[in-house]
C-alpha atoms as a PDB file:
ATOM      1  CA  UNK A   1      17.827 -13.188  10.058  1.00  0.00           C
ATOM      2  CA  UNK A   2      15.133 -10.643   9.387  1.00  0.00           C
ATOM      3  CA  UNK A   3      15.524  -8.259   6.785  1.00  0.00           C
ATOM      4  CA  UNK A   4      16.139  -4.587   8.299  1.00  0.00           C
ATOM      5  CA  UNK A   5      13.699  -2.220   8.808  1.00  0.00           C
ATOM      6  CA  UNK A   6      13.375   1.161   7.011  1.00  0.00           C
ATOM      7  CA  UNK A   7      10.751   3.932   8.642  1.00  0.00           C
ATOM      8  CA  UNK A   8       8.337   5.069   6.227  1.00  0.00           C
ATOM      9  CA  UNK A   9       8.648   8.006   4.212  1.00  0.00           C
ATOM     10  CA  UNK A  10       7.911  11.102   6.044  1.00  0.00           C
ATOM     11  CA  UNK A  11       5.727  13.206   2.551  1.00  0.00           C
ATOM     12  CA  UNK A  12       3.830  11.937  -0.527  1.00  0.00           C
ATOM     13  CA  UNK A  13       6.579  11.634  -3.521  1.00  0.00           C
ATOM     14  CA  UNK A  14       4.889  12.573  -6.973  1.00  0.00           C
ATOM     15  CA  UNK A  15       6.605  10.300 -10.067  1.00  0.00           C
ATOM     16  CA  UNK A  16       6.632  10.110 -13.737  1.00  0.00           C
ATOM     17  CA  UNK A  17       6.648   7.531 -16.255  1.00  0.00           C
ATOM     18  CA  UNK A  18       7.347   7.947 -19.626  1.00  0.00           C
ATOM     19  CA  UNK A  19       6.802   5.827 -23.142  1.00  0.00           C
ATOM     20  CA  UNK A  20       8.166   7.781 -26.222  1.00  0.00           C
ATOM     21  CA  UNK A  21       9.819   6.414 -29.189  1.00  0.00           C
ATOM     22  CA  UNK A  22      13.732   6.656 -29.653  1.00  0.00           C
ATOM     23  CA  UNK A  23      15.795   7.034 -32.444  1.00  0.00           C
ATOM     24  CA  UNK A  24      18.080   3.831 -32.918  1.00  0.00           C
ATOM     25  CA  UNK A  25      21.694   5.233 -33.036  1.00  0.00           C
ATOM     26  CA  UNK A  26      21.037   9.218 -31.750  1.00  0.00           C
ATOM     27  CA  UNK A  27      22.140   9.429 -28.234  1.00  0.00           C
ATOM     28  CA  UNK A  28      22.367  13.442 -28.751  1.00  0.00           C
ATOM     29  CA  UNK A  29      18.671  13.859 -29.921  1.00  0.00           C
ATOM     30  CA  UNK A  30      17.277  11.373 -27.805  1.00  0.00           C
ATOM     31  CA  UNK A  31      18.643  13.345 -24.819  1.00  0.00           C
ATOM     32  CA  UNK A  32      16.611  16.264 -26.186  1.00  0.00           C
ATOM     33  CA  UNK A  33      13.622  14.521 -26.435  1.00  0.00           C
ATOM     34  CA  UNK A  34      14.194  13.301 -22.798  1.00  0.00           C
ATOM     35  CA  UNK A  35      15.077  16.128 -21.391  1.00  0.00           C
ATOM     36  CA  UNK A  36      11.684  17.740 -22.928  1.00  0.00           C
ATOM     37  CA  UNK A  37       9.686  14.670 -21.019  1.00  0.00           C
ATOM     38  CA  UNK A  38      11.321  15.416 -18.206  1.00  0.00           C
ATOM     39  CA  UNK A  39      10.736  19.047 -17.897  1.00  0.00           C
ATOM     40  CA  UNK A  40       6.637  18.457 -18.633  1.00  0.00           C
ATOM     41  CA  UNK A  41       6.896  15.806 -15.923  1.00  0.00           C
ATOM     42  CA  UNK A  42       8.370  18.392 -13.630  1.00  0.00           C
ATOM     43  CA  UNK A  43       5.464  21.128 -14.735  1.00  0.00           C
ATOM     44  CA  UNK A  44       3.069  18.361 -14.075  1.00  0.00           C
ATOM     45  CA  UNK A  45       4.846  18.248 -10.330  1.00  0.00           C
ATOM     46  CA  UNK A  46       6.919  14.986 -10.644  1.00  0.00           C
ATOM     47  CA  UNK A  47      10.034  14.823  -8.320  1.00  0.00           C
ATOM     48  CA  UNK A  48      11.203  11.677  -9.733  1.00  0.00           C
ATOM     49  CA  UNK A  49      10.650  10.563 -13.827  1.00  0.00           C
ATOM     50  CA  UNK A  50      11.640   7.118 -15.424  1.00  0.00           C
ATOM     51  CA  UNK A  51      11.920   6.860 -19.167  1.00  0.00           C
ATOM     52  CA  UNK A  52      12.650   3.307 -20.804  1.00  0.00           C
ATOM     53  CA  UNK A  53      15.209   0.830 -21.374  1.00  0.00           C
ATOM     54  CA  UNK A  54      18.133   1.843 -23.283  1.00  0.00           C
ATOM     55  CA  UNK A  55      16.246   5.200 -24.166  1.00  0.00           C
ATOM     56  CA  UNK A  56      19.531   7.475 -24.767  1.00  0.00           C
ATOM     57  CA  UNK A  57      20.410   4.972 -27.669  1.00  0.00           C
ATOM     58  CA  UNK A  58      17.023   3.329 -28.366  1.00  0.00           C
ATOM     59  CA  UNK A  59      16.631  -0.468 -27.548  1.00  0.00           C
ATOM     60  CA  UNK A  60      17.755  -1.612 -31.296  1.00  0.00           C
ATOM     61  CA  UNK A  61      20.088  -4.604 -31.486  1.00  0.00           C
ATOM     62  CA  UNK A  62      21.462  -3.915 -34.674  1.00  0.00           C
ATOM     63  CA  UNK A  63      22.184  -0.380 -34.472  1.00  0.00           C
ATOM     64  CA  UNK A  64      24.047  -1.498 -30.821  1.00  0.00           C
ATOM     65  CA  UNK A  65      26.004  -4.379 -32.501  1.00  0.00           C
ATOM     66  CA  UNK A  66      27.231  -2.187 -35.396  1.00  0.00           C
ATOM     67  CA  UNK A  67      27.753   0.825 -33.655  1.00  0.00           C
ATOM     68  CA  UNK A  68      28.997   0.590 -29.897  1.00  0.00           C
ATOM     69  CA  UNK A  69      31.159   3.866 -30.226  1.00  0.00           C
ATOM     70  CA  UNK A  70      28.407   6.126 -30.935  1.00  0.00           C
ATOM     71  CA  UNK A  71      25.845   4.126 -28.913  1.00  0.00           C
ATOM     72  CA  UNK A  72      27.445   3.823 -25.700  1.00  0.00           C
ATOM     73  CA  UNK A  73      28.417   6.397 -22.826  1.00  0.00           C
ATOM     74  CA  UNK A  74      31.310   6.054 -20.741  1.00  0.00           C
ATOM     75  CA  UNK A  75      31.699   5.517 -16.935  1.00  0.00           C
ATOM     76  CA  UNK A  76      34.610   6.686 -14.986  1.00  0.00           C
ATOM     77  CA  UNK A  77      35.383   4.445 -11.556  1.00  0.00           C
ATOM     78  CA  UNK A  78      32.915   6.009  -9.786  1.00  0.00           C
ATOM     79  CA  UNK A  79      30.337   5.309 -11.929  1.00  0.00           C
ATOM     80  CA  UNK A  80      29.804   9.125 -13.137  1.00  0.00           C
ATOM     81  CA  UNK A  81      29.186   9.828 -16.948  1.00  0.00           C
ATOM     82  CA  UNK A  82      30.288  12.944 -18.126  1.00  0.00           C
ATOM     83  CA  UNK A  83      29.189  13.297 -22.181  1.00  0.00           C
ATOM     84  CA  UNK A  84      28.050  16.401 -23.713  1.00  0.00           C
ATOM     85  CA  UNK A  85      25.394  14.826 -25.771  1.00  0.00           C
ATOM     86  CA  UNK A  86      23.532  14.143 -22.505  1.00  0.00           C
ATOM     87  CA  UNK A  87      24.028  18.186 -21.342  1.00  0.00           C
ATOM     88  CA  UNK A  88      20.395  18.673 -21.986  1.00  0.00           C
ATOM     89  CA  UNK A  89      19.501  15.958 -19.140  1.00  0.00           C
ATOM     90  CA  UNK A  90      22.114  18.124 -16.820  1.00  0.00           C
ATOM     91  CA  UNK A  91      19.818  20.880 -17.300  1.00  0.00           C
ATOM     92  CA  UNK A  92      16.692  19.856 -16.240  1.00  0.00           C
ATOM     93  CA  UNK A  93      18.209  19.465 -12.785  1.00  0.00           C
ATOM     94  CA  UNK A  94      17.149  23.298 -12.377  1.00  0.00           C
ATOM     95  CA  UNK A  95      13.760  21.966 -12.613  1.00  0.00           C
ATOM     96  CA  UNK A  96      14.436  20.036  -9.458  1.00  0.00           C
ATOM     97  CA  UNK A  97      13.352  16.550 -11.041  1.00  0.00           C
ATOM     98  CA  UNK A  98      15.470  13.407 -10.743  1.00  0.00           C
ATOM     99  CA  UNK A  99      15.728  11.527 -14.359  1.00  0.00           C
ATOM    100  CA  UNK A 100      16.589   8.011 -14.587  1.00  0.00           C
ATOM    101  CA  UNK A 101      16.897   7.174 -18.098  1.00  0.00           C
ATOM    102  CA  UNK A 102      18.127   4.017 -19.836  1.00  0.00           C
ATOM    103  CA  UNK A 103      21.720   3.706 -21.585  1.00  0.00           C
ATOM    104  CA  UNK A 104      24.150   1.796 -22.991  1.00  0.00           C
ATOM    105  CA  UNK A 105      27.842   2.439 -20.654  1.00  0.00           C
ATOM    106  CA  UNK A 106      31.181   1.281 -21.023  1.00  0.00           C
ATOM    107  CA  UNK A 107      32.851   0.726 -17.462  1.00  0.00           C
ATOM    108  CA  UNK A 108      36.544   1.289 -17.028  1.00  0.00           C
ATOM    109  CA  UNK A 109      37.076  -2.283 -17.132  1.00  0.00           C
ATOM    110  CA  UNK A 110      35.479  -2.532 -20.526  1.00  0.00           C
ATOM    111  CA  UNK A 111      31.988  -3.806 -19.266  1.00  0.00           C
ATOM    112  CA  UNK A 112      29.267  -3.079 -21.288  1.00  0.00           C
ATOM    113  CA  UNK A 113      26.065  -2.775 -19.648  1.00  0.00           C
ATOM    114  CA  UNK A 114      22.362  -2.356 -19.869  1.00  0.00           C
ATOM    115  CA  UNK A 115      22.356   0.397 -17.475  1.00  0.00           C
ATOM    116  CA  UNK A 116      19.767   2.850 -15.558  1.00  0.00           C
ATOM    117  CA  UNK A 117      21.430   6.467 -15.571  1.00  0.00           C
ATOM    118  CA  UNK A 118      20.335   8.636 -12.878  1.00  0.00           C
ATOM    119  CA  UNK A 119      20.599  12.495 -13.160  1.00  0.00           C
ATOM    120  CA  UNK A 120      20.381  14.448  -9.995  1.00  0.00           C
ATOM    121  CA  UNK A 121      19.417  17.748  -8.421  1.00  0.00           C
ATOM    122  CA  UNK A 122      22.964  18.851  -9.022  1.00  0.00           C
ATOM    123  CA  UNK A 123      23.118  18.141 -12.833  1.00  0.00           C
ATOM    124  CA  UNK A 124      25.815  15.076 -12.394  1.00  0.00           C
ATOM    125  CA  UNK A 125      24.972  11.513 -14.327  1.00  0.00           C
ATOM    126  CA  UNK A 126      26.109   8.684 -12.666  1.00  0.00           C
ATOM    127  CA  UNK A 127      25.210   4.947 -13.063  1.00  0.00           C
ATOM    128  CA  UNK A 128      22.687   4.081 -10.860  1.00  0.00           C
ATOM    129  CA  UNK A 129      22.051   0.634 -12.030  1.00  0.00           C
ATOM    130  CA  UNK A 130      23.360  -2.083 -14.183  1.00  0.00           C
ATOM    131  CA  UNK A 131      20.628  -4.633 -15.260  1.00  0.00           C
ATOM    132  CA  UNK A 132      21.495  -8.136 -13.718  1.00  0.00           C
ATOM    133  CA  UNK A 133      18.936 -10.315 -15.911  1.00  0.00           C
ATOM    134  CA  UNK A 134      19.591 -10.183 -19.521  1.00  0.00           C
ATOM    135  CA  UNK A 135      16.902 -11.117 -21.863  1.00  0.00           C
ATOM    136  CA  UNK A 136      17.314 -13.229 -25.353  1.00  0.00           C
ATOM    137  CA  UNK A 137      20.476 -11.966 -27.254  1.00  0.00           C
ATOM    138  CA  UNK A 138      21.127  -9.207 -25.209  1.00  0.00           C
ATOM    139  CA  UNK A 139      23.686 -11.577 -23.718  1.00  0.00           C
ATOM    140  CA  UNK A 140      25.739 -11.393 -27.090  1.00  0.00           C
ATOM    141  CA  UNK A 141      26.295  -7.551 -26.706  1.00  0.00           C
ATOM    142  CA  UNK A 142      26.253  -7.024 -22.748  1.00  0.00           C
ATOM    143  CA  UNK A 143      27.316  -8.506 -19.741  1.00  0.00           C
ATOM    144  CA  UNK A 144      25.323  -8.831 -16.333  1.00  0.00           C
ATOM    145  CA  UNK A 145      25.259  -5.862 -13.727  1.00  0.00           C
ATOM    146  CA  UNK A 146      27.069  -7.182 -10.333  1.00  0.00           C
ATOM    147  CA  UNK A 147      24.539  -5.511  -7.789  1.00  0.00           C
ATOM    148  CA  UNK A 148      21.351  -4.137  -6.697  1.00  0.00           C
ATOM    149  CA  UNK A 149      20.894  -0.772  -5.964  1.00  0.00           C
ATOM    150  CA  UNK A 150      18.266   1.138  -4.312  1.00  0.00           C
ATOM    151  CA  UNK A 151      18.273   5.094  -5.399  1.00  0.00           C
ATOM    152  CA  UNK A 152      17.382   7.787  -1.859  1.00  0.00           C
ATOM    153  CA  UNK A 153      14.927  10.743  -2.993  1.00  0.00           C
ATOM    154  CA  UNK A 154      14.186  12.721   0.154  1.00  0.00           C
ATOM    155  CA  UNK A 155      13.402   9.858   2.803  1.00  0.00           C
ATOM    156  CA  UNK A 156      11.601   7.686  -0.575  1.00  0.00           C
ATOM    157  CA  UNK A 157      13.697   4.328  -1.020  1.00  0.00           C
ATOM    158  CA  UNK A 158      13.467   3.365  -4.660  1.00  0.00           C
ATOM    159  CA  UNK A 159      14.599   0.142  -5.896  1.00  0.00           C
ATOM    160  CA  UNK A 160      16.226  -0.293  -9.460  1.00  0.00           C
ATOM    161  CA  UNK A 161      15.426  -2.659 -12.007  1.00  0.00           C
ATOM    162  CA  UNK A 162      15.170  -2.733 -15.624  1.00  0.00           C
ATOM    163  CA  UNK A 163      12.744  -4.468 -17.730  1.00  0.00           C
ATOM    164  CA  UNK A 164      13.916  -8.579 -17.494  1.00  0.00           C
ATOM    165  CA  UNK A 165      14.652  -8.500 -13.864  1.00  0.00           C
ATOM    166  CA  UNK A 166      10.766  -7.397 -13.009  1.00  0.00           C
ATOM    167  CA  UNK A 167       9.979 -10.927 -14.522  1.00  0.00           C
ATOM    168  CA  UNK A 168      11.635 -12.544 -11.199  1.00  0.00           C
ATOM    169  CA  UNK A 169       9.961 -12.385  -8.038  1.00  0.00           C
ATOM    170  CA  UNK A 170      13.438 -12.523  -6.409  1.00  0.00           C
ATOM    171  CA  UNK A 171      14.305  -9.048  -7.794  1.00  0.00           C
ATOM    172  CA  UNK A 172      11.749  -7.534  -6.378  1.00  0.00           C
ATOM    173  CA  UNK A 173      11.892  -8.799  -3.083  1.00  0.00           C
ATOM    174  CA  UNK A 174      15.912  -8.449  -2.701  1.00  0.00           C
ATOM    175  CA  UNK A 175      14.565  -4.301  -3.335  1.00  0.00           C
ATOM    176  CA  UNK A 176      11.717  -4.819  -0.493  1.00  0.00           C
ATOM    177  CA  UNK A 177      14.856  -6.153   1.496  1.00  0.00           C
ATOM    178  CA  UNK A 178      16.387  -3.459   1.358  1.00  0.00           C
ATOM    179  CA  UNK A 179      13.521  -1.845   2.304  1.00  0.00           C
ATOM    180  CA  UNK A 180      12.238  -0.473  -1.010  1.00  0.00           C
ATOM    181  CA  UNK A 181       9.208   1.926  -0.651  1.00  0.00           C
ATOM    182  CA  UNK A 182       9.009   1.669  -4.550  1.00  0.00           C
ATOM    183  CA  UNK A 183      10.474   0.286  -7.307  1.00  0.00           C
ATOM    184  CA  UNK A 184      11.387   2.030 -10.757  1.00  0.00           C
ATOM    185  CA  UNK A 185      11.678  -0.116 -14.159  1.00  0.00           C
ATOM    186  CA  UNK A 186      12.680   1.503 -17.253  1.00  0.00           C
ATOM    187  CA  UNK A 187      11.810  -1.228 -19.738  1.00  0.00           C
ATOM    188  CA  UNK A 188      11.399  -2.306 -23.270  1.00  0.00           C
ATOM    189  CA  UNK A 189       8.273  -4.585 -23.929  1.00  0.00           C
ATOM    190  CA  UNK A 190       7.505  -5.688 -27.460  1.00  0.00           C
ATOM    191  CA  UNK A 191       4.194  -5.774 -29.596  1.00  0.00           C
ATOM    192  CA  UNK A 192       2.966  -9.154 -28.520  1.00  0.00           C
ATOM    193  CA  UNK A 193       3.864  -9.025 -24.982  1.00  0.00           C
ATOM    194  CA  UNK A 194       0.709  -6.783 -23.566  1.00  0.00           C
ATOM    195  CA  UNK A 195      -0.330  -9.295 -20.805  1.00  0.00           C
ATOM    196  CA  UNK A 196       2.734 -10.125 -19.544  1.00  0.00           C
ATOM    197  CA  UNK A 197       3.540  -6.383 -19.231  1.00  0.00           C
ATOM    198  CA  UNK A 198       0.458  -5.809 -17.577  1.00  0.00           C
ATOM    199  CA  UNK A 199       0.783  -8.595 -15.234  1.00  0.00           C
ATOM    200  CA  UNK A 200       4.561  -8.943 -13.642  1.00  0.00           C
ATOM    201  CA  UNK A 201       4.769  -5.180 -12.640  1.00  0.00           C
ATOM    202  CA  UNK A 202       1.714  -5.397 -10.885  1.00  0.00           C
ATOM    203  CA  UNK A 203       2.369  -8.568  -9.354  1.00  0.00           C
ATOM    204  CA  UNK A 204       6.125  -7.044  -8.107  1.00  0.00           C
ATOM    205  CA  UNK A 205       3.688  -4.183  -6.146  1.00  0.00           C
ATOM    206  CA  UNK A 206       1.456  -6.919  -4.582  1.00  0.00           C
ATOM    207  CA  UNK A 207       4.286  -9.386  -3.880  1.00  0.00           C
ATOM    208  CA  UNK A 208       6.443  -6.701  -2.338  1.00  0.00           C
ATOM    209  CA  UNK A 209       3.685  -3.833  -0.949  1.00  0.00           C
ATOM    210  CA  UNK A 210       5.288  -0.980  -2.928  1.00  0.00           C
ATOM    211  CA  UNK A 211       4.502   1.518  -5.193  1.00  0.00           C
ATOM    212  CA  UNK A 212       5.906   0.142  -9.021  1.00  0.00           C
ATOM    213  CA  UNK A 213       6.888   2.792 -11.361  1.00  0.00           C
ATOM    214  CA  UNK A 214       7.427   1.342 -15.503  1.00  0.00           C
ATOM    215  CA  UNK A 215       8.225   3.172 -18.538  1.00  0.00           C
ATOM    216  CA  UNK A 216       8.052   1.493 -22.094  1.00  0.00           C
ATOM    217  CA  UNK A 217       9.105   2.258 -25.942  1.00  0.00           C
ATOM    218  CA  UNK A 218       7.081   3.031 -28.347  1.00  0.00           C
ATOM    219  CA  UNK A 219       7.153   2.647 -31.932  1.00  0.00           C
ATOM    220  CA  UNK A 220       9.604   0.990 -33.677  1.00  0.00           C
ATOM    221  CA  UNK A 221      10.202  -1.101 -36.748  1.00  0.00           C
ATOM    222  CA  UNK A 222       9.108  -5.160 -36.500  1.00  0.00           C
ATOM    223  CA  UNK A 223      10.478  -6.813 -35.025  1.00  0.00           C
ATOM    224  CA  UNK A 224      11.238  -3.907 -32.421  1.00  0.00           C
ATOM    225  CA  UNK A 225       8.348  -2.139 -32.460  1.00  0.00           C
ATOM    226  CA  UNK A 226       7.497  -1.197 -29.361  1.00  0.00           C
ATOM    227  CA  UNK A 227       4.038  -1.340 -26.606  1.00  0.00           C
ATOM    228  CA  UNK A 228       3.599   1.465 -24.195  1.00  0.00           C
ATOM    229  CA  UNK A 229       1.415   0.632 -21.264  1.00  0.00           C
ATOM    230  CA  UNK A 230       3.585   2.594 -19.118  1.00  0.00           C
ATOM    231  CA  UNK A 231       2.221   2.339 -15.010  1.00  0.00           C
ATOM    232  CA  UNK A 232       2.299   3.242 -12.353  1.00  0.00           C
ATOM    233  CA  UNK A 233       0.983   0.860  -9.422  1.00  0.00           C
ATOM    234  CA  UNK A 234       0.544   1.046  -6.012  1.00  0.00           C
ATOM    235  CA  UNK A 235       1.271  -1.369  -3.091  1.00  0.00           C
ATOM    236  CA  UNK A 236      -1.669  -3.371  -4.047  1.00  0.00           C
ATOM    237  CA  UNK A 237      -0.819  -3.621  -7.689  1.00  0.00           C
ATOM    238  CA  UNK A 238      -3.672  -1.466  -9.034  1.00  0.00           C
ATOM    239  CA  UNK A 239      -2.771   1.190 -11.754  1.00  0.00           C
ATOM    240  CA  UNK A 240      -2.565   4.755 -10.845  1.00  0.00           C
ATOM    241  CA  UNK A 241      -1.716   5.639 -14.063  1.00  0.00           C
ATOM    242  CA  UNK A 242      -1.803   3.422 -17.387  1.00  0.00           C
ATOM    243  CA  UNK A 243      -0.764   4.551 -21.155  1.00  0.00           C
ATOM    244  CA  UNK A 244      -2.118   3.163 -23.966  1.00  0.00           C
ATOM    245  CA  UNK A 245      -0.395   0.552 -26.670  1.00  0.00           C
ATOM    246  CA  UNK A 246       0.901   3.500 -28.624  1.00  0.00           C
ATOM    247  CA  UNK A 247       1.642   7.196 -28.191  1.00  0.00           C
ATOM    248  CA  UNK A 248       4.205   9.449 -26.262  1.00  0.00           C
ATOM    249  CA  UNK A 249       2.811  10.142 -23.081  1.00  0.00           C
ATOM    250  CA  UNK A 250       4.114  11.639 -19.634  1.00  0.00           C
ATOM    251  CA  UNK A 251       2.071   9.544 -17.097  1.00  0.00           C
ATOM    252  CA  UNK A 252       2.412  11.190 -13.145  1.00  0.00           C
ATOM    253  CA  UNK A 253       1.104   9.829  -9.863  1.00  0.00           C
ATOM    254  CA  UNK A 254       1.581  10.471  -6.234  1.00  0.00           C
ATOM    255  CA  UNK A 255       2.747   7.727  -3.747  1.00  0.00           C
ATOM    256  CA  UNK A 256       1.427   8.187  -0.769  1.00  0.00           C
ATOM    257  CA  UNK A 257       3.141   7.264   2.608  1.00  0.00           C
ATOM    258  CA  UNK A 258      -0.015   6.465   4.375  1.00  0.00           C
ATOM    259  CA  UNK A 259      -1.760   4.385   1.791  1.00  0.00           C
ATOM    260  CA  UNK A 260       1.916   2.109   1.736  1.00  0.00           C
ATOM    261  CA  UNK A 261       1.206   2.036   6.322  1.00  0.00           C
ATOM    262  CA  UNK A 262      -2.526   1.007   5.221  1.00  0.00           C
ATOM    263  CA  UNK A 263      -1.525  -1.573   2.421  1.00  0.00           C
ATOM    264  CA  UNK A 264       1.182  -2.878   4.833  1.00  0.00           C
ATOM    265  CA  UNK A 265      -0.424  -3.308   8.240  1.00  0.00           C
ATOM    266  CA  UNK A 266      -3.376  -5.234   5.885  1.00  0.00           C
ATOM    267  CA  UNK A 267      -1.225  -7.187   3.947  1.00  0.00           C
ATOM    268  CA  UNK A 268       1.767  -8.206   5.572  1.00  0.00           C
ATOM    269  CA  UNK A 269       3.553 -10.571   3.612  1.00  0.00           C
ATOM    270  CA  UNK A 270       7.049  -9.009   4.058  1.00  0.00           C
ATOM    271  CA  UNK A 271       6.733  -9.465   7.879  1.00  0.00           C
ATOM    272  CA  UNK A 272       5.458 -12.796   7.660  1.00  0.00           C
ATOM    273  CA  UNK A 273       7.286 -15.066   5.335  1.00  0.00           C
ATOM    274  CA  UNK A 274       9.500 -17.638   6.705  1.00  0.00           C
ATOM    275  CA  UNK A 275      12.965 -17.366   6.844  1.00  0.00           C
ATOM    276  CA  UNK A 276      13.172 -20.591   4.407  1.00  0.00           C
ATOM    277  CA  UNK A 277      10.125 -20.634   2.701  1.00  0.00           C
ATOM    278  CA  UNK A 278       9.281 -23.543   1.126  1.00  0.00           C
ATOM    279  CA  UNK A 279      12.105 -25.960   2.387  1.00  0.00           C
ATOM    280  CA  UNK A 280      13.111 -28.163   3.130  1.00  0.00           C
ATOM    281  CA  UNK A 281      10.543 -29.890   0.862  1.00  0.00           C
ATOM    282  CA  UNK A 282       8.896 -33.696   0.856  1.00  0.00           C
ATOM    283  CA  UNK A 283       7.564 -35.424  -2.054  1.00  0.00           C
ATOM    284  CA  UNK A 284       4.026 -36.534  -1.789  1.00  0.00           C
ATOM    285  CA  UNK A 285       2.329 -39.450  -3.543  1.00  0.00           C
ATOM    286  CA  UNK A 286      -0.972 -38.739  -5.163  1.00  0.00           C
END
């Protein structure tokens, strides 16, 4: 069965990306530094901005391991997060930006997850996201999110993923599925890993025809020093908007609904795949 069909966004949406370095252990001041990004995102005209992986506590395994208590936030059922160290996110709502920021929550049921916060127009936090592929050790200190999710600005559908899961093709495409116009990755990409930063993001946009919006750390202490190269790329996968290797920056582009019509009436890999691609299968002698 076909995947359903979403109509196309009705108005341009103008994002944000963000790379900025993180203090390992300082939820409190980390939220002030995000909340500043956010606000020069909104100046800059951004509706939606994405900072990186575990941001609010900085992606630093040891500070995580020792201190969960002071690293984590904590969900209620309904997956909202009320914690005064994060009141300076609630107050850029006024600016009328959507933040999605990366965290470290504690579920009712004693979960711990890599998660993607989202902080609306209203000022309320909620879990957006849980990553579903963990990468390396983070297995040791988190468990897997249970779901996809796809976050509604205006008529935009935005997919959710976070850092590992842009490495799998699948990811991406169970977001176009859903009918994803774009799809947000707050991320942590280490010193080393430049071209395969540069390279699954954009192939996630090509693969899937939507705009791909990733935000990186940067900075750090080996061996978690951090890369930048924060993007945005559009349904082609060619950057809008690139950082460099190093350097706080606030990166904004628009997407636009007709180029995403243009790219998809050209390219229309979504509408033509099989139903069971690739199977069933033969082997061939050579």
């Amino acid at each position: 069965m076909p995947p359903p069909t979403f109509p196309l966004p009705s108005a341009p949406l103008t994002v944000a990306v963000v790379q900025a370095e993180p203090v390992p252990g300082d939820v409190a001041g980390n939220a002030v530094t995000a909340a500043r990004l956010a606000r020069r995102a909104a100046e800059l005209g951004a509706r939606v901005v994405v900072l990186p992986e575990l941001f609010l506590p900085a992606y630093h395994p040891p500070t995580l391991a020792a201190d969960p208590a002071g690293t984590d936030v904590a969900a209620d059922a309904a997956g909202r997060v009320d914690d005064s160290r994060l009141d300076p996110l609630r107050s850029v709502a006024s600016a009328g930006v959507a933040v999605v920021v990366g965290a470290a929550v504690r579920h009712p049921e004693a979960r711990r997850c890599i998660s993607a916060l989202v902080v609306d127009g209203a000022g309320v936090i909620r879990v957006g996201y849980d990553k579903q592929q963990l990468w390396g050790g983070e297995g040791e200190l988190f468990q897997p999110g249970l779901r996809g999710a796809t976050l509604l600005v205006d008529d935009w559908r935005l997919g959710l993923g976070i850092c590992y899961d842009g490495c799998f093709p699948e990811h991406g495409r169970a977001a176009a599925d859903d009918g994803a116009h774009g799809y947000l990755c707050p991320s942590g990409y280490l010193v080393g890993s430049e071209h395969r930063r540069d390279l699954y993001y954009a192939a996630r946009a090509l693969d899937n025809t939507m705009y791909v919006a990733f935000a990186n750390s940067v900075g750090g202490t080996d061996p978690w020093r951090f890369n930048g190269g924060a993007a945005i790329y559009d349904p082609q996968g060619r950057p809008l908007a690139r950082g460099a290797d190093a350097g706080e920056e606030v990166l904004v582009a628009v997407l636009d609904p007709a180029a995403l019509a243009a790219t998809r009436a050209a390219h229309s890999m979504l509408r033509d795949r099989l139903p069971r691609q690739g199977a069933p299968r033969a082997s061939v002698p050579a």
